[in-house]
PDBML (XML) file of the C-alpha atoms, coordinates in Angstrom:
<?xml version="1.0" encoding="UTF-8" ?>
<PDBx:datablock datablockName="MODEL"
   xmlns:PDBx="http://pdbml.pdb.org/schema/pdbx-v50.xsd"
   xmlns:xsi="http://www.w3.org/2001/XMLSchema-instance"
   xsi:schemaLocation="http://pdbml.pdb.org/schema/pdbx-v50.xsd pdbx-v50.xsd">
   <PDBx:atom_siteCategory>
      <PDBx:atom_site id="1">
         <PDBx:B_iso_or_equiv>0.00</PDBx:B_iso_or_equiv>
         <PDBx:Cartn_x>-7.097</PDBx:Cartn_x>
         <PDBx:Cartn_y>-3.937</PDBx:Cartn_y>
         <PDBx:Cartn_z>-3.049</PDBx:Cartn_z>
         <PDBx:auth_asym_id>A</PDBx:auth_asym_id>
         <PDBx:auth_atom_id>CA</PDBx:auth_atom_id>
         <PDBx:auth_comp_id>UNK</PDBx:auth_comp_id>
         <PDBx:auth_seq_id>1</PDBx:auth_seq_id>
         <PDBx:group_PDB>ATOM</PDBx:group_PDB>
         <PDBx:label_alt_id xsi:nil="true" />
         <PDBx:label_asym_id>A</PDBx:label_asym_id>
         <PDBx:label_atom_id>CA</PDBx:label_atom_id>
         <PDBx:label_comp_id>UNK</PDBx:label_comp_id>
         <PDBx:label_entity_id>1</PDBx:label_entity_id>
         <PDBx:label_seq_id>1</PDBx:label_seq_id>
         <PDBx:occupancy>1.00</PDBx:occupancy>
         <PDBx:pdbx_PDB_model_num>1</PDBx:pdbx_PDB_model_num>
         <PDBx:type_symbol>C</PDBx:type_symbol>
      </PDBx:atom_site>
      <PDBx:atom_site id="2">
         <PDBx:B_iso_or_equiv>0.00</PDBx:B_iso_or_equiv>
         <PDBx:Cartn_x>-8.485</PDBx:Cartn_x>
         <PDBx:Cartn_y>-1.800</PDBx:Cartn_y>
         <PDBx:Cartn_z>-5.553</PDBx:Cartn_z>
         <PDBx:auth_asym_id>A</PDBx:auth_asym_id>
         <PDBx:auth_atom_id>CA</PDBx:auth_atom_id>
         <PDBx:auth_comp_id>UNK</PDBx:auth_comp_id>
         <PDBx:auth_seq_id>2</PDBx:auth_seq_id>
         <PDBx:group_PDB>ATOM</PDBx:group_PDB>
         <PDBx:label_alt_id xsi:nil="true" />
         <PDBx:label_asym_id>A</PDBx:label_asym_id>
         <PDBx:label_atom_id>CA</PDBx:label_atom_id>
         <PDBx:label_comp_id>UNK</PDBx:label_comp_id>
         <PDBx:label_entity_id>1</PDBx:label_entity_id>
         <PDBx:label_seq_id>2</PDBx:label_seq_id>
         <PDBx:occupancy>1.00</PDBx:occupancy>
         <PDBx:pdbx_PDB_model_num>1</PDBx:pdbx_PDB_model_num>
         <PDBx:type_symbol>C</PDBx:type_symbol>
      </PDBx:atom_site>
      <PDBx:atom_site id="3">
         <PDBx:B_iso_or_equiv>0.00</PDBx:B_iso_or_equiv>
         <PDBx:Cartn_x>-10.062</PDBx:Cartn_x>
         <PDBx:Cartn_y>1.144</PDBx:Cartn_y>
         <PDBx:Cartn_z>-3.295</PDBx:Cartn_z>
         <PDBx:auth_asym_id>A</PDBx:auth_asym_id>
         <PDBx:auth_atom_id>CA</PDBx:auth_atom_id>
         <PDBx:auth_comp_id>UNK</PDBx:auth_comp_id>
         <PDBx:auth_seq_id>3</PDBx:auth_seq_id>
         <PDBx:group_PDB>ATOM</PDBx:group_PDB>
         <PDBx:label_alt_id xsi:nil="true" />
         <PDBx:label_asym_id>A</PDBx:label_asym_id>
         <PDBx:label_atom_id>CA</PDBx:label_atom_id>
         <PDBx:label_comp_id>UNK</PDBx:label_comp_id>
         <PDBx:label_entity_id>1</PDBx:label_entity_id>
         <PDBx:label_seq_id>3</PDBx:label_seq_id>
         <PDBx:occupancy>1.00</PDBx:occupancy>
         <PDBx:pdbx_PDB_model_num>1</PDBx:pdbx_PDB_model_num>
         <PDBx:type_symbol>C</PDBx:type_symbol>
      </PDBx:atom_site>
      <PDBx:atom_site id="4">
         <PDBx:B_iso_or_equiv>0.00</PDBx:B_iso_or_equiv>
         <PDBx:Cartn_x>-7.014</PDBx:Cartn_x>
         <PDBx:Cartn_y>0.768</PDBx:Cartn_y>
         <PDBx:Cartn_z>-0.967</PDBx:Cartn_z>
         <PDBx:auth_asym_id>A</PDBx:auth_asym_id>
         <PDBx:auth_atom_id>CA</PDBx:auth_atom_id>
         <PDBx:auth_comp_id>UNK</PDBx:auth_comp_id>
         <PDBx:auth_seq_id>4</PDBx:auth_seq_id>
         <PDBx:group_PDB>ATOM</PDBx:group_PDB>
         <PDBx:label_alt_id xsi:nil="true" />
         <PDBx:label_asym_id>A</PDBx:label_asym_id>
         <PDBx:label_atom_id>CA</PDBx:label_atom_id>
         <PDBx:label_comp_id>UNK</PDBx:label_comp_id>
         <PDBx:label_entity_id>1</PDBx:label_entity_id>
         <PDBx:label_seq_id>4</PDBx:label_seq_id>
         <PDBx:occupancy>1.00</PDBx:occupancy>
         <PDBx:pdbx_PDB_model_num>1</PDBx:pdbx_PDB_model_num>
         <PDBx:type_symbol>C</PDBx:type_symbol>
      </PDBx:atom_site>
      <PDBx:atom_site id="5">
         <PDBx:B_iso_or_equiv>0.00</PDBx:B_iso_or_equiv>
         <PDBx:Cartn_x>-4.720</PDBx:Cartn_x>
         <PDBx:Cartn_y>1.418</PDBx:Cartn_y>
         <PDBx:Cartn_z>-3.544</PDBx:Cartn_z>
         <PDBx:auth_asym_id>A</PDBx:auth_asym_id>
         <PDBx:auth_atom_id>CA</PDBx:auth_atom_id>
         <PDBx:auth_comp_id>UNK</PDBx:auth_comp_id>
         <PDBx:auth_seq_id>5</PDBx:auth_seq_id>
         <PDBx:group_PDB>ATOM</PDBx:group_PDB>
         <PDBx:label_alt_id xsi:nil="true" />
         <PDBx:label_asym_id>A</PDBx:label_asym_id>
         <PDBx:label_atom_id>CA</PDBx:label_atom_id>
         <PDBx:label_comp_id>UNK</PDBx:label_comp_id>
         <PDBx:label_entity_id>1</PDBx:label_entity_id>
         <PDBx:label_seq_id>5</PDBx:label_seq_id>
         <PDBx:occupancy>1.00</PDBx:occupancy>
         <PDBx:pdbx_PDB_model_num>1</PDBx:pdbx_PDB_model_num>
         <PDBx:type_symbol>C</PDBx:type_symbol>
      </PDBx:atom_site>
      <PDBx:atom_site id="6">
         <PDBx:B_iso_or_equiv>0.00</PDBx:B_iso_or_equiv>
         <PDBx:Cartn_x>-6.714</PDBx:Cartn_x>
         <PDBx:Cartn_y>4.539</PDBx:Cartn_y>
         <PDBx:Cartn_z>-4.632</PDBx:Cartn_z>
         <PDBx:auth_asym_id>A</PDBx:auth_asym_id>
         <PDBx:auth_atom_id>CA</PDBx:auth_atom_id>
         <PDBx:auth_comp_id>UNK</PDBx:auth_comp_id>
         <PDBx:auth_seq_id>6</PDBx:auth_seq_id>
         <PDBx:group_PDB>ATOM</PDBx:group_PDB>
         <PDBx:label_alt_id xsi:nil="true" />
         <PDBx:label_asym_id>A</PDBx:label_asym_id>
         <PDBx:label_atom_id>CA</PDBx:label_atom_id>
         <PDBx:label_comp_id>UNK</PDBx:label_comp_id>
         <PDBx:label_entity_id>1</PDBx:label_entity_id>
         <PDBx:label_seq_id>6</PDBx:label_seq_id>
         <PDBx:occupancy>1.00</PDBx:occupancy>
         <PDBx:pdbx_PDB_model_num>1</PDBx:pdbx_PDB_model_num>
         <PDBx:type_symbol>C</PDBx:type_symbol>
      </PDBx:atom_site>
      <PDBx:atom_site id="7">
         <PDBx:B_iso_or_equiv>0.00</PDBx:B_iso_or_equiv>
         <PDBx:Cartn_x>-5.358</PDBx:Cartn_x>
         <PDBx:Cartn_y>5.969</PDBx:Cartn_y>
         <PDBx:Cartn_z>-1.351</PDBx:Cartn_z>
         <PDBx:auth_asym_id>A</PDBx:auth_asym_id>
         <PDBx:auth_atom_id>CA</PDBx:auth_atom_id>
         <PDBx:auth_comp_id>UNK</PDBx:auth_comp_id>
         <PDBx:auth_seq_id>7</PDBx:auth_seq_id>
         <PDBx:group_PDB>ATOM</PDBx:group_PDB>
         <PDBx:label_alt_id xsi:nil="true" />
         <PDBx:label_asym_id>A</PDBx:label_asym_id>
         <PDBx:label_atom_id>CA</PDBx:label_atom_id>
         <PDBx:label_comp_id>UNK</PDBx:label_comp_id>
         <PDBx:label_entity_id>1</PDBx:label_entity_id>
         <PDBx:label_seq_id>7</PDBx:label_seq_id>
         <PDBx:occupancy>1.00</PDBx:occupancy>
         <PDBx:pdbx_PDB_model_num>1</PDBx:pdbx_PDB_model_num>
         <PDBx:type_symbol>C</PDBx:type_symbol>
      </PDBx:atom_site>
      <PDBx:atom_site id="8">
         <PDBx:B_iso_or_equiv>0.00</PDBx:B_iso_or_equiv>
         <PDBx:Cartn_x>-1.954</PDBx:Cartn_x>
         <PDBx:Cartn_y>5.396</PDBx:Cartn_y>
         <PDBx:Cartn_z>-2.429</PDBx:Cartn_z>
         <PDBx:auth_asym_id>A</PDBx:auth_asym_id>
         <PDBx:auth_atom_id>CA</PDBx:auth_atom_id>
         <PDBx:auth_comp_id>UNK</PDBx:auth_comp_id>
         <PDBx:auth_seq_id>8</PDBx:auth_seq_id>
         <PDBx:group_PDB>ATOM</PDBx:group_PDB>
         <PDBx:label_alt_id xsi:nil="true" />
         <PDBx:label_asym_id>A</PDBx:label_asym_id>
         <PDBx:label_atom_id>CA</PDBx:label_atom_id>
         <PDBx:label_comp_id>UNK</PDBx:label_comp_id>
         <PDBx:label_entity_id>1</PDBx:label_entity_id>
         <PDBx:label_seq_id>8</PDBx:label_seq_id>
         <PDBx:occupancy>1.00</PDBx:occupancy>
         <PDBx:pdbx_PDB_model_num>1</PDBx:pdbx_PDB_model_num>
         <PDBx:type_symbol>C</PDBx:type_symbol>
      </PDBx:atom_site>
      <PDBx:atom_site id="9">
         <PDBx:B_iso_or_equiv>0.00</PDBx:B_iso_or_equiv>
         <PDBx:Cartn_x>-0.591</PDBx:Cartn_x>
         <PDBx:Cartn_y>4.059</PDBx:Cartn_y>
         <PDBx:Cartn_z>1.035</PDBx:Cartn_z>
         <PDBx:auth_asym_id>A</PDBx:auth_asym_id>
         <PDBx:auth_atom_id>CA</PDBx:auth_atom_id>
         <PDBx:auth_comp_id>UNK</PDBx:auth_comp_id>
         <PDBx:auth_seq_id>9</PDBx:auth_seq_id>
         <PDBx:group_PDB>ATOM</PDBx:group_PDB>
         <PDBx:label_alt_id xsi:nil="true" />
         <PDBx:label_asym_id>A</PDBx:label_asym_id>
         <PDBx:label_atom_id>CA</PDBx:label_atom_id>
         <PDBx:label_comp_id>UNK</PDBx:label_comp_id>
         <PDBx:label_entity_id>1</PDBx:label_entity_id>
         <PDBx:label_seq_id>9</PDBx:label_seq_id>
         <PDBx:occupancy>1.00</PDBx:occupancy>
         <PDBx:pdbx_PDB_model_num>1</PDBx:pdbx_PDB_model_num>
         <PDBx:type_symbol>C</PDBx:type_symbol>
      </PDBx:atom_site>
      <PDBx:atom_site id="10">
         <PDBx:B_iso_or_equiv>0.00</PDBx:B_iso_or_equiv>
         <PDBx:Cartn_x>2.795</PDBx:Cartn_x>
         <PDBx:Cartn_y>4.281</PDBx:Cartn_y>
         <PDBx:Cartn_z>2.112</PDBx:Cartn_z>
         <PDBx:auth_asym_id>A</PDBx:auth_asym_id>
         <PDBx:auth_atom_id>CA</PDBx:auth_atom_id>
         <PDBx:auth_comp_id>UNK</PDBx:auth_comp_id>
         <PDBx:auth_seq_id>10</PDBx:auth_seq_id>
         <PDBx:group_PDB>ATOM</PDBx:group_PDB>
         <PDBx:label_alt_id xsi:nil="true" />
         <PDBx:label_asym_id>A</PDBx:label_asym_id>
         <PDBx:label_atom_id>CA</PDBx:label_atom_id>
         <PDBx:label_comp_id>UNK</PDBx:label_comp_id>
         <PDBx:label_entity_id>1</PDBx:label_entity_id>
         <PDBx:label_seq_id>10</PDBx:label_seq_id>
         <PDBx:occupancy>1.00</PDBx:occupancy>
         <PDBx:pdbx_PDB_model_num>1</PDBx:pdbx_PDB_model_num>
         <PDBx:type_symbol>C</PDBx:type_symbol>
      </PDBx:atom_site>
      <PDBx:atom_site id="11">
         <PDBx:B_iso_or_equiv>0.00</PDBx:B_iso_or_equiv>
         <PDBx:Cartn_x>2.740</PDBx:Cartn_x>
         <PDBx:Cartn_y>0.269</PDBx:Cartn_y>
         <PDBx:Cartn_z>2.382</PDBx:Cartn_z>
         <PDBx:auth_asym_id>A</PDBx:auth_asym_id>
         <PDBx:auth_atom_id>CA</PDBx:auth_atom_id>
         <PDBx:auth_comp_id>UNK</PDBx:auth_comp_id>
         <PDBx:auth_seq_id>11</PDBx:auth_seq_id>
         <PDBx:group_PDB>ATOM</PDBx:group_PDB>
         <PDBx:label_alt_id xsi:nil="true" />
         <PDBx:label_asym_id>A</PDBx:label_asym_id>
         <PDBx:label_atom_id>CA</PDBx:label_atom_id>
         <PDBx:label_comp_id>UNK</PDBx:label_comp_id>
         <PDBx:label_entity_id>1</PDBx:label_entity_id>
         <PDBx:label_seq_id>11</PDBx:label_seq_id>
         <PDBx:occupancy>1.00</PDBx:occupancy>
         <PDBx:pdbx_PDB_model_num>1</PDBx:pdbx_PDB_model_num>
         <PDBx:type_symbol>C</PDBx:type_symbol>
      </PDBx:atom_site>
      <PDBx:atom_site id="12">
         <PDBx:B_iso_or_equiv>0.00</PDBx:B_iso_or_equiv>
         <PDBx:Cartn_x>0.462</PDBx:Cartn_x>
         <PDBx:Cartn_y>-2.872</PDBx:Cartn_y>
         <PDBx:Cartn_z>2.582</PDBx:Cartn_z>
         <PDBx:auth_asym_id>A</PDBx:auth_asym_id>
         <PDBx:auth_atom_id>CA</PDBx:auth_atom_id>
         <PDBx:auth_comp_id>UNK</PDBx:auth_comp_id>
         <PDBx:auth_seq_id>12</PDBx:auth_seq_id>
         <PDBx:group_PDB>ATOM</PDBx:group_PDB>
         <PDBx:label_alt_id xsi:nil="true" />
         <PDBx:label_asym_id>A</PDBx:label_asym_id>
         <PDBx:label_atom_id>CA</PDBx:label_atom_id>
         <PDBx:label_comp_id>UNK</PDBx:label_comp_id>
         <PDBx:label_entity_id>1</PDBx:label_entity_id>
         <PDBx:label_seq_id>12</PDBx:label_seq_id>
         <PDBx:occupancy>1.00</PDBx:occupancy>
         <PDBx:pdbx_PDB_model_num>1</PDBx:pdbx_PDB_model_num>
         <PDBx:type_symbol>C</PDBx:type_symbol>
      </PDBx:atom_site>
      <PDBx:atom_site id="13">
         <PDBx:B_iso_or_equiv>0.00</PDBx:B_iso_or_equiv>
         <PDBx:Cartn_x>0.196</PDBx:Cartn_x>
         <PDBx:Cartn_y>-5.701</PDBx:Cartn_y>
         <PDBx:Cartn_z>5.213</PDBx:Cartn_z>
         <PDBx:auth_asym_id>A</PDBx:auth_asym_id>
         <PDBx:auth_atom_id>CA</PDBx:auth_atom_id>
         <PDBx:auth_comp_id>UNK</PDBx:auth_comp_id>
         <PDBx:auth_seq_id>13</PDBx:auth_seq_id>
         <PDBx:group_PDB>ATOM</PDBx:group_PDB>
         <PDBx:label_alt_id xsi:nil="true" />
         <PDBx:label_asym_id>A</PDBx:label_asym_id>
         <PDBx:label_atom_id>CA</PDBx:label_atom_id>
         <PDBx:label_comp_id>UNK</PDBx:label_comp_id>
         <PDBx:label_entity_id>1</PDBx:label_entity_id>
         <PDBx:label_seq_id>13</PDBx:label_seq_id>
         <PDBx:occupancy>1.00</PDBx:occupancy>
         <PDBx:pdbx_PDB_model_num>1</PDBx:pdbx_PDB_model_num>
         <PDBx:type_symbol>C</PDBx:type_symbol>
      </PDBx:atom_site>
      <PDBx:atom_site id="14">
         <PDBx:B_iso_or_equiv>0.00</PDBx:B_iso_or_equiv>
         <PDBx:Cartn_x>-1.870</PDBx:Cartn_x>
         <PDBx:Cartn_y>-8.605</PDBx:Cartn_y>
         <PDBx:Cartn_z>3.657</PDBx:Cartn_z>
         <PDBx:auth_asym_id>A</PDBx:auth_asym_id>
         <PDBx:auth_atom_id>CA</PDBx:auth_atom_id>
         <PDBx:auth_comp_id>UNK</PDBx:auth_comp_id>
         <PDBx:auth_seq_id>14</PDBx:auth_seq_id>
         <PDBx:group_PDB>ATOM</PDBx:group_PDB>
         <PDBx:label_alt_id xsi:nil="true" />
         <PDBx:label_asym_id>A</PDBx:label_asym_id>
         <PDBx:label_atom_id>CA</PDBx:label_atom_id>
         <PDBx:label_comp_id>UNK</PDBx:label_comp_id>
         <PDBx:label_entity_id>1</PDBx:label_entity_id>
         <PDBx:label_seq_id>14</PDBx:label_seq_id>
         <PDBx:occupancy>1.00</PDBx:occupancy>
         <PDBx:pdbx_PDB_model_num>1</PDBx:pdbx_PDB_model_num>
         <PDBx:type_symbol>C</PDBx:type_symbol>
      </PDBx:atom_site>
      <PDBx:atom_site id="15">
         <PDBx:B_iso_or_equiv>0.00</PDBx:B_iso_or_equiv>
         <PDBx:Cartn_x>-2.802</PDBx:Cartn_x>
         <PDBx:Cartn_y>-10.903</PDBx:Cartn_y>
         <PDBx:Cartn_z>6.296</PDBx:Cartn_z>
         <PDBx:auth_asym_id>A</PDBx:auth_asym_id>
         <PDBx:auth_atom_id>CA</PDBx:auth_atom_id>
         <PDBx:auth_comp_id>UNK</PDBx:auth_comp_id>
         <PDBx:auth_seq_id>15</PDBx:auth_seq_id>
         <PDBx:group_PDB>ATOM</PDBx:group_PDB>
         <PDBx:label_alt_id xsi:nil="true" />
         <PDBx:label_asym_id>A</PDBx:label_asym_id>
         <PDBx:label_atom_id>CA</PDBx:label_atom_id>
         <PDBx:label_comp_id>UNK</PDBx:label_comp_id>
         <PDBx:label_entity_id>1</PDBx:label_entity_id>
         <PDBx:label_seq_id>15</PDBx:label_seq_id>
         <PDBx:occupancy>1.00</PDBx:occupancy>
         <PDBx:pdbx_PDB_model_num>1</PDBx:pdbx_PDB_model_num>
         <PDBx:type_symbol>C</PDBx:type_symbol>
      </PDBx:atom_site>
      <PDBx:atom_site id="16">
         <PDBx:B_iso_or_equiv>0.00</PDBx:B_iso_or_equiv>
         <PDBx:Cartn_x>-2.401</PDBx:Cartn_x>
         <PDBx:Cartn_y>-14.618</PDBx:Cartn_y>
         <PDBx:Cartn_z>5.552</PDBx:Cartn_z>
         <PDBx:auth_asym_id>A</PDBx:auth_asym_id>
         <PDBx:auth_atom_id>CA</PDBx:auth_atom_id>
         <PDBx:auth_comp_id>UNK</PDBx:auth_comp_id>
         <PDBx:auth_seq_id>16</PDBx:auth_seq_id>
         <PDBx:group_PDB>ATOM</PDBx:group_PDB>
         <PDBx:label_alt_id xsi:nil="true" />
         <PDBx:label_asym_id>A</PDBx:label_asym_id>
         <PDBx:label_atom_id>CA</PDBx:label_atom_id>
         <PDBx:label_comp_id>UNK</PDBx:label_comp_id>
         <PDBx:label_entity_id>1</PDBx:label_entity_id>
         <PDBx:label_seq_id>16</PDBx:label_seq_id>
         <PDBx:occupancy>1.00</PDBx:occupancy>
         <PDBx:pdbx_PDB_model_num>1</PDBx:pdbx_PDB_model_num>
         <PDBx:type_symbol>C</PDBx:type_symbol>
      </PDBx:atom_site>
      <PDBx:atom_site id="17">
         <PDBx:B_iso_or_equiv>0.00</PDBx:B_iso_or_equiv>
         <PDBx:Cartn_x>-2.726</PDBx:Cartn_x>
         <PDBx:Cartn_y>-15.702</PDBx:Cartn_y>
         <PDBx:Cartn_z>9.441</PDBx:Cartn_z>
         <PDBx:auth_asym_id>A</PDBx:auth_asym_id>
         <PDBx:auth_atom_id>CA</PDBx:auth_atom_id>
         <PDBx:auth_comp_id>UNK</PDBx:auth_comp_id>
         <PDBx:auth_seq_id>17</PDBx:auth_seq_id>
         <PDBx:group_PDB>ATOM</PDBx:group_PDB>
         <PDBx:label_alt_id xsi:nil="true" />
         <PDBx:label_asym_id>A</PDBx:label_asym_id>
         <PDBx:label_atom_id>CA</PDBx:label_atom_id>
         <PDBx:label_comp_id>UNK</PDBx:label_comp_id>
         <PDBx:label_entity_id>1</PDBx:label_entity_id>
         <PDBx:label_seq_id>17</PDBx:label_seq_id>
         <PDBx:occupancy>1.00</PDBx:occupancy>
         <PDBx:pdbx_PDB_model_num>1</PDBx:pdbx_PDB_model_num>
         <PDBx:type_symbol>C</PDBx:type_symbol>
      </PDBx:atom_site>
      <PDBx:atom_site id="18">
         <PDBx:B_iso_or_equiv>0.00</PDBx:B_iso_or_equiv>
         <PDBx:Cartn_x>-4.787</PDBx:Cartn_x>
         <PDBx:Cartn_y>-19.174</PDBx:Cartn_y>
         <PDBx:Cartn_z>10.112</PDBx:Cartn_z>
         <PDBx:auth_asym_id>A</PDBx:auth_asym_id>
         <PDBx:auth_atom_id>CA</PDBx:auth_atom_id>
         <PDBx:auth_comp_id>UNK</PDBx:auth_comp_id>
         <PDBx:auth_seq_id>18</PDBx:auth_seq_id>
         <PDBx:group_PDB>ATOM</PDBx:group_PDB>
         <PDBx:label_alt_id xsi:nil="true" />
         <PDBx:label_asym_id>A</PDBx:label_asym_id>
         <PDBx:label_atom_id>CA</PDBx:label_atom_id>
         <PDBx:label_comp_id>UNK</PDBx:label_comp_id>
         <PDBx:label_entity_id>1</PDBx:label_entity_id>
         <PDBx:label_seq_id>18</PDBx:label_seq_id>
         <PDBx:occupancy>1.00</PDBx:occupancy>
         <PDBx:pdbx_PDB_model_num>1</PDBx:pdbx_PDB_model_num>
         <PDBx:type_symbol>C</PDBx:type_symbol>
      </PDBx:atom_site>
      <PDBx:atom_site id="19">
         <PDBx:B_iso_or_equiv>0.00</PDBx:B_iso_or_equiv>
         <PDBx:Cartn_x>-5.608</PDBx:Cartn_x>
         <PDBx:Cartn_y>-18.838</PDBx:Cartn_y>
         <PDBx:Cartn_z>6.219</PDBx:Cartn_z>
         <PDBx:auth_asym_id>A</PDBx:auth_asym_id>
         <PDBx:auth_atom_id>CA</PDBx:auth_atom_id>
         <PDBx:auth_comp_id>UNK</PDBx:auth_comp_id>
         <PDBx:auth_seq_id>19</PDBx:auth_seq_id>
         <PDBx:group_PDB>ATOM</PDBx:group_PDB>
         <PDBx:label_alt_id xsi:nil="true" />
         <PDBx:label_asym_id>A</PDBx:label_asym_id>
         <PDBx:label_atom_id>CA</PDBx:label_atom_id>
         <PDBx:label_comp_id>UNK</PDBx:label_comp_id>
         <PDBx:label_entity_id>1</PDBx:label_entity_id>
         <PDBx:label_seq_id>19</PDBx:label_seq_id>
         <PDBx:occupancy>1.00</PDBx:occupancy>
         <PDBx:pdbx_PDB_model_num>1</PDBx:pdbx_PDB_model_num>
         <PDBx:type_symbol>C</PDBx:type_symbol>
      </PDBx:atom_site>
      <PDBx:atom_site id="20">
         <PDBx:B_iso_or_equiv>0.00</PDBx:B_iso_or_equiv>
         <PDBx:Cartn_x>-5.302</PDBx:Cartn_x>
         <PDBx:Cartn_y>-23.150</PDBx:Cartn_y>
         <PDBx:Cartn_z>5.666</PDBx:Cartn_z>
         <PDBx:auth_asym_id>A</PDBx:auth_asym_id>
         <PDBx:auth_atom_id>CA</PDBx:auth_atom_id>
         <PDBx:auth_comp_id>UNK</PDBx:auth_comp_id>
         <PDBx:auth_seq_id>20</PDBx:auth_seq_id>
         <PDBx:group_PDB>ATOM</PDBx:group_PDB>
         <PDBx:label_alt_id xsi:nil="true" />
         <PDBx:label_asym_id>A</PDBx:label_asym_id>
         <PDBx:label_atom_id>CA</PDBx:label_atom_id>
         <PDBx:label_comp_id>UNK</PDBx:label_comp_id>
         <PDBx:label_entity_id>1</PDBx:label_entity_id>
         <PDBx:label_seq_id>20</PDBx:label_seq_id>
         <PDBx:occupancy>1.00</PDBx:occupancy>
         <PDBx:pdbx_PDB_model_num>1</PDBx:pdbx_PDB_model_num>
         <PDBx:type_symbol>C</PDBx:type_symbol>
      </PDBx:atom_site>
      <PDBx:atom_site id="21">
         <PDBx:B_iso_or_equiv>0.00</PDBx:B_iso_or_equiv>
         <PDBx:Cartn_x>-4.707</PDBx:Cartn_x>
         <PDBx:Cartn_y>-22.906</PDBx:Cartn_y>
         <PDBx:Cartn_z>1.354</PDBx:Cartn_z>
         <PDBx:auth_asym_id>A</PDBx:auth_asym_id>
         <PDBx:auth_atom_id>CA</PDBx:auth_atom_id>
         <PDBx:auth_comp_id>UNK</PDBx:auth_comp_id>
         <PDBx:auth_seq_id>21</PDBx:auth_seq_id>
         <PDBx:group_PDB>ATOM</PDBx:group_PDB>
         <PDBx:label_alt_id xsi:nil="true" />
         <PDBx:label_asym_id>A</PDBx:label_asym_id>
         <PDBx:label_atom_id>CA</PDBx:label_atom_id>
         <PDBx:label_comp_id>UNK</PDBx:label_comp_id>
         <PDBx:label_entity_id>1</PDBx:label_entity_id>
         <PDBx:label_seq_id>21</PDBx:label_seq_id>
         <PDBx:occupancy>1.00</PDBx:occupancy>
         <PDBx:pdbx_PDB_model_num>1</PDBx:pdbx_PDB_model_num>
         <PDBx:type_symbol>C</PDBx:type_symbol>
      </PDBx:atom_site>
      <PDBx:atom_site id="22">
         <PDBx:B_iso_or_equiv>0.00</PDBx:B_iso_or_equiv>
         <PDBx:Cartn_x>-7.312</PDBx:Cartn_x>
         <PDBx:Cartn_y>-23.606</PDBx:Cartn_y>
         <PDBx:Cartn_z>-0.722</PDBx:Cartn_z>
         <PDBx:auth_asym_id>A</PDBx:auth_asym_id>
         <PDBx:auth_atom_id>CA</PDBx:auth_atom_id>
         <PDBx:auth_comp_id>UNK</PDBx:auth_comp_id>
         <PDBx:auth_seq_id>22</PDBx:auth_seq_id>
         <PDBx:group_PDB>ATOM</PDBx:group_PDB>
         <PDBx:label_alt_id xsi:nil="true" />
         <PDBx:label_asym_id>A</PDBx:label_asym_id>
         <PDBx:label_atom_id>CA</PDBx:label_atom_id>
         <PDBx:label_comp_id>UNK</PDBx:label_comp_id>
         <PDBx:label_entity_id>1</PDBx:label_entity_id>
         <PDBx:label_seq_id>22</PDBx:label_seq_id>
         <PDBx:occupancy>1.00</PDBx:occupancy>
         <PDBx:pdbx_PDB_model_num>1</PDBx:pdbx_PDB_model_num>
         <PDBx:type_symbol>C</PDBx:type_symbol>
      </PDBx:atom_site>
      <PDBx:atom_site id="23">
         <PDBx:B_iso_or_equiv>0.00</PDBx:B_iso_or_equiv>
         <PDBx:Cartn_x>-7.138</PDBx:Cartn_x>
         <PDBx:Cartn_y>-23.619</PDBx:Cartn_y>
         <PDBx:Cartn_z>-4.523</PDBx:Cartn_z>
         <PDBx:auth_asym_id>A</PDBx:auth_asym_id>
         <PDBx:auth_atom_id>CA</PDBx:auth_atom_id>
         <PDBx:auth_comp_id>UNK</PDBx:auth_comp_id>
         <PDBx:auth_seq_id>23</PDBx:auth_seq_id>
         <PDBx:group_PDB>ATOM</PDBx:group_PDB>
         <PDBx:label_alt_id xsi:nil="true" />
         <PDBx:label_asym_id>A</PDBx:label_asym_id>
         <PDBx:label_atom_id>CA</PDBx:label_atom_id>
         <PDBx:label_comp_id>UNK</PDBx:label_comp_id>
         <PDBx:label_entity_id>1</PDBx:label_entity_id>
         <PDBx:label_seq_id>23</PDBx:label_seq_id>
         <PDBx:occupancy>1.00</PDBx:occupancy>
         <PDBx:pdbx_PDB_model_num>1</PDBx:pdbx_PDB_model_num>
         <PDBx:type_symbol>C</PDBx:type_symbol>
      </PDBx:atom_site>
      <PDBx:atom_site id="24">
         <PDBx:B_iso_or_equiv>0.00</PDBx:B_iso_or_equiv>
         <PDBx:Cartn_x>-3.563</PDBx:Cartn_x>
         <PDBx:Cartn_y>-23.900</PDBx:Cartn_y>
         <PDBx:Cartn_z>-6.650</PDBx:Cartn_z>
         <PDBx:auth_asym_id>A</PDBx:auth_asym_id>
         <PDBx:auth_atom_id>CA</PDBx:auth_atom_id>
         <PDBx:auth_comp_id>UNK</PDBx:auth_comp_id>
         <PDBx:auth_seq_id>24</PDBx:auth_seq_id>
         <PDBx:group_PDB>ATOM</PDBx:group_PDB>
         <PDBx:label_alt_id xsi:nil="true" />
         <PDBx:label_asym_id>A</PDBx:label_asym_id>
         <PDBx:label_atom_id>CA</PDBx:label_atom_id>
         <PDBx:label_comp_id>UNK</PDBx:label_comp_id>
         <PDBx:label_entity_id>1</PDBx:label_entity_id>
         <PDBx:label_seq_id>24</PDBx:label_seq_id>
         <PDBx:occupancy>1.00</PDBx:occupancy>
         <PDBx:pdbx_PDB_model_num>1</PDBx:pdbx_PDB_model_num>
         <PDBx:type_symbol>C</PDBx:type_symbol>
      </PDBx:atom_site>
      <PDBx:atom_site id="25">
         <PDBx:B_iso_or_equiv>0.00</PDBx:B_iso_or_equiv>
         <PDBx:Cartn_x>-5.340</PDBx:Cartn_x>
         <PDBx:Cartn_y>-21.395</PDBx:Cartn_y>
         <PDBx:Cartn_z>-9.588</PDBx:Cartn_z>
         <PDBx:auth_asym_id>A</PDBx:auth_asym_id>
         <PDBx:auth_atom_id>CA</PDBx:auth_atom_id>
         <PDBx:auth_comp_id>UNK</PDBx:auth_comp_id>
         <PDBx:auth_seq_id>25</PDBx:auth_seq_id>
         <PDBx:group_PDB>ATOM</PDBx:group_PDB>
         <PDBx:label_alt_id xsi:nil="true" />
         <PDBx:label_asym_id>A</PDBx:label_asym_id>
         <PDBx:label_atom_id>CA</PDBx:label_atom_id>
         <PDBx:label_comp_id>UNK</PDBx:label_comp_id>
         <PDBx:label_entity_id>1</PDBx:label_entity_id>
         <PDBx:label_seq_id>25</PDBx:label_seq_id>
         <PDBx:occupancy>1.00</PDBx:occupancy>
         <PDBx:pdbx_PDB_model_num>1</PDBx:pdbx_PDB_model_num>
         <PDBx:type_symbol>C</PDBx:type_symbol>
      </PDBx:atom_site>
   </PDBx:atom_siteCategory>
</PDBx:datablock>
């Protein structure tokens, strides 16, 4: 996220698609 936000866009998708979970923490 970091060097994305240093571009200050004018939004951000984050892509969670076929992502199956993981950890709680």
């Amino acid at each position: 996220l970091q060097p994305l936000l240093d571009q200050h866009p004018r939004a951000l998708i984050f892509d969670l698609r076929g992502n199956p979970g993981g950890y709680l923490d």
